[in-house]
Protein backbone atom coordinates (compact mmCIF):
# COMPACT_ATOMS: atom_id res chain seq x y z
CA UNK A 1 0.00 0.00 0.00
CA UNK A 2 2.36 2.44 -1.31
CA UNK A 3 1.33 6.28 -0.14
CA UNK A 4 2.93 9.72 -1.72
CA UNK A 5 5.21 10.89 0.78
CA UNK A 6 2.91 14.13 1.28
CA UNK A 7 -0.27 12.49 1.95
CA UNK A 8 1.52 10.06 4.23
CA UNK A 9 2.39 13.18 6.07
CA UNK A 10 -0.40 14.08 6.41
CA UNK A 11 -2.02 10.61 7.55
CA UNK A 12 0.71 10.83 10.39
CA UNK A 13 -0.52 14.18 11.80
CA UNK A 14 -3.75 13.68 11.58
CA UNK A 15 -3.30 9.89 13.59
CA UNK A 16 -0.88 11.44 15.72
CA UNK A 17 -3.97 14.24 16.67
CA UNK A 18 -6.39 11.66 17.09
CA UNK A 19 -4.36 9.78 18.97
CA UNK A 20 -3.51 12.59 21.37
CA UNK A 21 -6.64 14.48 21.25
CA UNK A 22 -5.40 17.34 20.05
CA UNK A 23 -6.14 20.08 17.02
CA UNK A 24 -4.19 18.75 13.94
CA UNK A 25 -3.17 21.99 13.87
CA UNK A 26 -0.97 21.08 17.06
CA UNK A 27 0.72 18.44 15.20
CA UNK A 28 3.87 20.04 13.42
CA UNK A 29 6.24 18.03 10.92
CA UNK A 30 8.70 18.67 14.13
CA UNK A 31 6.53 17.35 16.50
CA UNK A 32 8.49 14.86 19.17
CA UNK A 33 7.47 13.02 22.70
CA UNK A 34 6.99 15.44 25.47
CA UNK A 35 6.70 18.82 23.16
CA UNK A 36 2.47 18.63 24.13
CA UNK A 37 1.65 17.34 27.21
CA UNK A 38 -0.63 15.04 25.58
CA UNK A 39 2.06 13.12 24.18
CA UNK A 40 3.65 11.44 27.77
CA UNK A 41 4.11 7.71 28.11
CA UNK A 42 0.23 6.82 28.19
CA UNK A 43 -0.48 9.12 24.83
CA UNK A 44 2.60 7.52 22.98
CA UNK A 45 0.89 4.01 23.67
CA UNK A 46 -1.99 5.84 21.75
CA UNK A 47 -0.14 6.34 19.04
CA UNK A 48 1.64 2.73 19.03
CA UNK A 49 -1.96 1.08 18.80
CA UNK A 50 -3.27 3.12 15.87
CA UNK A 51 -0.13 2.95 13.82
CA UNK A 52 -0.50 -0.72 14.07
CA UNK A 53 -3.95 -0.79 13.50
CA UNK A 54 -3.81 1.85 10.62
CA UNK A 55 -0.48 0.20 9.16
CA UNK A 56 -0.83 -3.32 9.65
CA UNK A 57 2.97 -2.82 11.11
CA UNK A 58 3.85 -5.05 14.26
CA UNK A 59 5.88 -2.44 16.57
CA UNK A 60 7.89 -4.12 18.68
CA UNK A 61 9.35 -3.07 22.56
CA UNK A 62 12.45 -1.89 20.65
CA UNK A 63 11.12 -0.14 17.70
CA UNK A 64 8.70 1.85 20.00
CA UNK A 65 11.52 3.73 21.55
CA UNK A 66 12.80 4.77 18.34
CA UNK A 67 9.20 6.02 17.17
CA UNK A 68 9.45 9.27 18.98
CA UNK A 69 8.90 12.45 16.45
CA UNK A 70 6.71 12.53 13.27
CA UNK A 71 10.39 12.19 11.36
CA UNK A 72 10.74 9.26 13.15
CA UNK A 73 7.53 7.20 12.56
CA UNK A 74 7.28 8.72 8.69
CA UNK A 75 10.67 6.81 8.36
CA UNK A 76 9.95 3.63 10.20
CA UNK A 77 6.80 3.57 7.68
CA UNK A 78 8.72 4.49 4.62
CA UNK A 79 11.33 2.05 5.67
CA UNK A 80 7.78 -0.35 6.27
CA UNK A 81 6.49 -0.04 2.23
CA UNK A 82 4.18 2.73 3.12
CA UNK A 83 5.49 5.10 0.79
């Protein structure tokens, strides 16, 4: 399922919002673990779950800890097939 980096951008903000319950506006391409409040240990869980349920990725313990910023999960998803 191959997305155009842009729209996958996109798709990341707007999960990462969801996820955290905040405006999408909130969500920056720069946005990383502990810039909102919103995004503490419990909120990044949040995001873990959708990801994999959006994705169809398997995150493991490891791979969570390196899924930290919206960089970070675009490239774990690139490096994934998503785009």
């Amino acid at each position: 399922m191959e997305i155009d980096p842009t729209q996958l951008t996109e798709q990341v903000r707007g999960l990462l919002a969801e996820a955290l319950h905040v405006p999408h506006e909130a969500v920056t391409d720069g946005l990383a673990f502990g810039d909102l409040p919103e995004w503490d240990s419990m909120g990044h869980m949040e995001v873990m779950v959708l990801l994999e349920e959006r994705y169809g990725v398997e995150i493991s313990a490891d791979t969570i800890a390196n899924l930290t910023s919206v960089e970070g999960i675009l490239a774990y998803l690139k490096e994934n097939g998503h785009a």
